[in-house]
N, C-alpha and C. Protein backbone atom coordinates (compact mmCIF):
# COMPACT_ATOMS: atom_id res chain seq x y z
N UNK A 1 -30.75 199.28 -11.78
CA UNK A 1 -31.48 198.13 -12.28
C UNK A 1 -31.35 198.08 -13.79
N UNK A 2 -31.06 196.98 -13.87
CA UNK A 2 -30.96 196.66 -15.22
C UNK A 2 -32.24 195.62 -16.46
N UNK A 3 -32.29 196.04 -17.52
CA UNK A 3 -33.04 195.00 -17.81
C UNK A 3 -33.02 194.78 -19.61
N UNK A 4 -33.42 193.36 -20.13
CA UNK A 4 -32.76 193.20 -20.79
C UNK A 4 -33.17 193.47 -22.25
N UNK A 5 -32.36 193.24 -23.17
CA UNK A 5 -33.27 194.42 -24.32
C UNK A 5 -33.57 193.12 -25.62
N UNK A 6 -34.25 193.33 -26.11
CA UNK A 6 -34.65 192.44 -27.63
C UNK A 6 -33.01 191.72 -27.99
N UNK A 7 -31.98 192.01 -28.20
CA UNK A 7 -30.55 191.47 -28.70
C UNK A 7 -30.31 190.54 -27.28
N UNK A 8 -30.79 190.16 -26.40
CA UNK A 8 -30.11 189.96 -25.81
C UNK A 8 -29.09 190.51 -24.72
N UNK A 9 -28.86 191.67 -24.69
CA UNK A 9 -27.75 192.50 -23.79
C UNK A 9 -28.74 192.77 -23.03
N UNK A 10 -27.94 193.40 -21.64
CA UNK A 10 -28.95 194.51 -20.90
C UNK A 10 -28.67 196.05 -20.92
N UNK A 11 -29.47 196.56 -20.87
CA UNK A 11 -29.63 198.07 -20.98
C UNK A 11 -30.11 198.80 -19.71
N UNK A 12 -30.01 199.96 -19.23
CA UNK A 12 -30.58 200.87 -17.75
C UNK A 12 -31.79 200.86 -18.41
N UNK A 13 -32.96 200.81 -16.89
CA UNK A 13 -34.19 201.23 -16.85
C UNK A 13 -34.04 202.95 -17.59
N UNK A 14 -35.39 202.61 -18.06
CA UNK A 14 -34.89 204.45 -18.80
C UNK A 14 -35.62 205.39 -17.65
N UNK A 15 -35.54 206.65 -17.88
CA UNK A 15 -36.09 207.66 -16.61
C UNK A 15 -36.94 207.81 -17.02
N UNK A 16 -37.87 207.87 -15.62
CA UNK A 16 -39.26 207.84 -15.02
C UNK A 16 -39.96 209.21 -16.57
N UNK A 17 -40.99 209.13 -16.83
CA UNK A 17 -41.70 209.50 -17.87
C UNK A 17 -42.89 210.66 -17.08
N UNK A 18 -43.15 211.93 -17.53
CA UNK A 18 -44.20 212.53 -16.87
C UNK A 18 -45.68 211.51 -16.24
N UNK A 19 -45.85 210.74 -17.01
CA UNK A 19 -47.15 210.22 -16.63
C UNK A 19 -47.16 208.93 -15.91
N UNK A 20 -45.82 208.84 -14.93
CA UNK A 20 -46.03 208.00 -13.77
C UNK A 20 -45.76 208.73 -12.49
N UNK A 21 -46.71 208.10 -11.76
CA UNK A 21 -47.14 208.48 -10.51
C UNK A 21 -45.56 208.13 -9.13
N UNK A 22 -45.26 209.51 -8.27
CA UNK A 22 -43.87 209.36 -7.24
C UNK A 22 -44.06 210.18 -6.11
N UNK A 23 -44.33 208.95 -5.11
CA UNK A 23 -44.66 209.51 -3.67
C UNK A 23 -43.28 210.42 -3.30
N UNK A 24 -43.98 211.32 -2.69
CA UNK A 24 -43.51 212.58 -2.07
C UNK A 24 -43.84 213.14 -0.54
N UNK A 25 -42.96 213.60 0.06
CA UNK A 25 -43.28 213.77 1.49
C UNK A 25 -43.57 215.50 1.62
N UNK A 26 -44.63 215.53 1.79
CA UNK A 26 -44.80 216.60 2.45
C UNK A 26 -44.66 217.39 4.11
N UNK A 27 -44.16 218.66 4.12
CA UNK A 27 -43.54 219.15 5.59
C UNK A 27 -44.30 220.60 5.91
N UNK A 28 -45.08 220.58 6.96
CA UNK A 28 -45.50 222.08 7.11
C UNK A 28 -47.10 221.88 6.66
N UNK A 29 -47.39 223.47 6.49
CA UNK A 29 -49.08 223.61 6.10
C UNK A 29 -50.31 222.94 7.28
N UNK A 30 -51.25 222.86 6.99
CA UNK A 30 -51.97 222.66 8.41
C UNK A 30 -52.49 220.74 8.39
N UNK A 31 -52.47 220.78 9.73
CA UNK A 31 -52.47 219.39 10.16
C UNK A 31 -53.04 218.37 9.27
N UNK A 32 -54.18 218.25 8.26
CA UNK A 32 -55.12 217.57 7.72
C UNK A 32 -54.41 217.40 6.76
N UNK A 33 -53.40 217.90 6.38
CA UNK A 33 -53.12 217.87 4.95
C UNK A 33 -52.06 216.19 4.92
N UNK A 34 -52.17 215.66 4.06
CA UNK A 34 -51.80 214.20 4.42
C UNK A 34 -49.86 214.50 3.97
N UNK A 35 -49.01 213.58 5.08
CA UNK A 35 -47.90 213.98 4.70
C UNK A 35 -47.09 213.43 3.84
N UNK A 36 -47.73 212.00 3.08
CA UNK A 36 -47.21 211.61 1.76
C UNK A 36 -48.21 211.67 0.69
N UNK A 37 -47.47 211.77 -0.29
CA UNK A 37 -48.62 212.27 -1.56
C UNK A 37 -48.27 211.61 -2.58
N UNK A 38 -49.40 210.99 -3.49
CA UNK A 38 -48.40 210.21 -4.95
C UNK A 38 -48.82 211.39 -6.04
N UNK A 39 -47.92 212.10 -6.61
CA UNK A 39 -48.22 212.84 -7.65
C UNK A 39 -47.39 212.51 -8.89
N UNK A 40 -48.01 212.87 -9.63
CA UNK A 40 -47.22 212.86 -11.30
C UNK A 40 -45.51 213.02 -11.53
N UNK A 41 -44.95 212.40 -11.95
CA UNK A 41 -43.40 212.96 -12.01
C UNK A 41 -43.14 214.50 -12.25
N UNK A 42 -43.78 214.92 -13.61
CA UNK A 42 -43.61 216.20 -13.75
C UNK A 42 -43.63 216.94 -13.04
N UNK A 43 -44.51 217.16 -12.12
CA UNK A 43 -45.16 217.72 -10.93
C UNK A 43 -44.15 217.97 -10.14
N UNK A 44 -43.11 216.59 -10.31
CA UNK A 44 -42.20 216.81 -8.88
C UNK A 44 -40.63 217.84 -10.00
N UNK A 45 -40.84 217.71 -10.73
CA UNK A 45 -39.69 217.91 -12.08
C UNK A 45 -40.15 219.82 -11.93
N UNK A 46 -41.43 220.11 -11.96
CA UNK A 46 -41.59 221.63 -11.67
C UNK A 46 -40.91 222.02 -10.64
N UNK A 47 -41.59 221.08 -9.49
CA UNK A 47 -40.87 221.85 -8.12
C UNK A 47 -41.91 222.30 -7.31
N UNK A 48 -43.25 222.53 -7.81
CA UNK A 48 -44.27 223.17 -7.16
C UNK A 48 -45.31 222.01 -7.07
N UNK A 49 -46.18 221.67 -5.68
CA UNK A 49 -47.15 221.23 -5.78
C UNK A 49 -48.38 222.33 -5.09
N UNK A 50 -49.51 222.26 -5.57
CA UNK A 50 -50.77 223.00 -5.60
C UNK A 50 -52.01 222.13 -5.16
N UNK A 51 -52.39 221.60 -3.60
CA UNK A 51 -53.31 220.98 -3.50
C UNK A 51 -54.53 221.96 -2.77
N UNK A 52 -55.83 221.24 -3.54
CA UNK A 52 -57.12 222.13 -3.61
C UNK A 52 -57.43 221.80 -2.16
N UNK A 53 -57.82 222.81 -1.33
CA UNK A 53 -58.08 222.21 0.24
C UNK A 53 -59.65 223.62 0.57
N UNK A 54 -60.40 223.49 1.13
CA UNK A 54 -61.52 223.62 1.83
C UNK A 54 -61.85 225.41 1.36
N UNK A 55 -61.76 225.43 -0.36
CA UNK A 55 -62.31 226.45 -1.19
C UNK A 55 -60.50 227.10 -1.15
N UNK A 56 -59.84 226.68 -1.33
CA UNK A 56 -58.11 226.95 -1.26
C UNK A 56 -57.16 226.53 -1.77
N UNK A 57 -56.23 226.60 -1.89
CA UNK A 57 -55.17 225.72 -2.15
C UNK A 57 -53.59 226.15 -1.31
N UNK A 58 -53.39 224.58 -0.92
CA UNK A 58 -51.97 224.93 -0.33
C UNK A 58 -50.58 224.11 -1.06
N UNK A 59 -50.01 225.66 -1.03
CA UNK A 59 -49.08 225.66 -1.79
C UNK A 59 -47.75 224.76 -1.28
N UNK A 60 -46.66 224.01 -2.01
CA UNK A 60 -45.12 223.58 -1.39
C UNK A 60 -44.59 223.91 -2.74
N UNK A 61 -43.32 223.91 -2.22
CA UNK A 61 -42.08 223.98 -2.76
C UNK A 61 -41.00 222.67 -2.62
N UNK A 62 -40.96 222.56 -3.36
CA UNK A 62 -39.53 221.44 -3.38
C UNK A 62 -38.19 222.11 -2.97
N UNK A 63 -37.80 221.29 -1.76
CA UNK A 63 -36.79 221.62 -0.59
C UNK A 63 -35.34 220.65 -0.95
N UNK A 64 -35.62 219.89 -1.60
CA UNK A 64 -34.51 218.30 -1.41
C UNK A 64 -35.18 217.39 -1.31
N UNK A 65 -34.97 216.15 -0.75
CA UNK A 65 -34.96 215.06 -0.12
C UNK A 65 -35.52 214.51 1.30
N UNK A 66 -36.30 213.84 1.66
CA UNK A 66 -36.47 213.63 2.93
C UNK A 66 -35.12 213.41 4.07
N UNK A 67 -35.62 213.32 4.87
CA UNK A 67 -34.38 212.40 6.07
C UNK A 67 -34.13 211.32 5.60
N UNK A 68 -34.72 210.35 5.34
CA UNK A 68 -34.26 209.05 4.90
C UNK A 68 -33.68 209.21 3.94
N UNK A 69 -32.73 208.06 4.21
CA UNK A 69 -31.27 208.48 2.93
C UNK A 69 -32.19 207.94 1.67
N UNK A 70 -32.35 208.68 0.63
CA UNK A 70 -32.47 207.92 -0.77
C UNK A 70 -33.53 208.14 -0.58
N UNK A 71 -34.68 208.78 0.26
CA UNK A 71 -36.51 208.95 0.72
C UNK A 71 -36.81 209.62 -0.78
N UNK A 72 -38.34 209.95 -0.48
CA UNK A 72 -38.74 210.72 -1.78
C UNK A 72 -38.58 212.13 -1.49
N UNK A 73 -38.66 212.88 -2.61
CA UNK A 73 -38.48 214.16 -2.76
C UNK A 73 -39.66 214.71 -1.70
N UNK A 74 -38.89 215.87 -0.88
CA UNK A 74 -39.36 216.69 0.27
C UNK A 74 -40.12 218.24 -0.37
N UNK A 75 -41.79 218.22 0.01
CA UNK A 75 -42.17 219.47 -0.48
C UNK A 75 -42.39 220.13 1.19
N UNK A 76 -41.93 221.62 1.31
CA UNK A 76 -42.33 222.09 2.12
C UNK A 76 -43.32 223.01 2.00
N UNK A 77 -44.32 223.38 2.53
CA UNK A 77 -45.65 224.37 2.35
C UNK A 77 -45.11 225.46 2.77
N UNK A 78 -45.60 226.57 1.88
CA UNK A 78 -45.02 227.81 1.13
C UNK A 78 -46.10 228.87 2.12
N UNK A 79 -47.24 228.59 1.00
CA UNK A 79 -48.67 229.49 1.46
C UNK A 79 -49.60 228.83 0.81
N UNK A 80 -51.05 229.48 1.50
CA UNK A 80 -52.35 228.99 1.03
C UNK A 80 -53.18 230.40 0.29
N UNK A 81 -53.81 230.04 -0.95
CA UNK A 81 -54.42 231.01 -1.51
C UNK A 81 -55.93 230.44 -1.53
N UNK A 82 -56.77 231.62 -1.71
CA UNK A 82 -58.44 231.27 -1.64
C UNK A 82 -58.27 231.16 -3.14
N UNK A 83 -59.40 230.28 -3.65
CA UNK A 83 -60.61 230.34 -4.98
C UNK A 83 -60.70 231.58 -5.35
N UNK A 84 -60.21 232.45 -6.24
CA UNK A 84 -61.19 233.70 -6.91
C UNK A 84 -62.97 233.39 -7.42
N UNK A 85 -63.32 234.56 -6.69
CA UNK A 85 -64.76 234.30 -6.70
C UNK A 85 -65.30 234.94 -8.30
């Protein structure tokens, strides 16, 4: 996609910036956990997502890509750690 710049010409969309939001598919971990997620770019640029679940957190890893050709980036669940008390 293209778009067009102050002179007149067009220029590429520039790349996505930490502080916009890019659904992601999540695979694995226990049933409740929802299997698309909109998180921060960076987030997906680490590789790790960390969601807080029922005094816990469950962990993914960035795997690739979904099945769908061109889908969003695929996290698979790693492990779950408790809250330090």
């Amino acid at each position: 996609m293209t778009v067009p710049s102050f002179d007149g010409s067009s220029s590429a969309v520039p790349p996505l910036s930490g502080r916009e939001p890019v659904e992601v598919a999540l695979e694995g971990g226990p049933a409740d956990v929802p299997r698309k997620l909109r998180v921060m770019h960076d987030v997906v640029s680490a590789g790790k997502i960390k969601i807080p679940r029922n005094g816990g957190y469950e962990h993914f890893e960035r795997v690739g890509v979904s099945a769908d050709s061109g889908g969003p980036p695929l996290f698979r669940w790693t492990t779950r750690t408790k809250v330090a008390e």
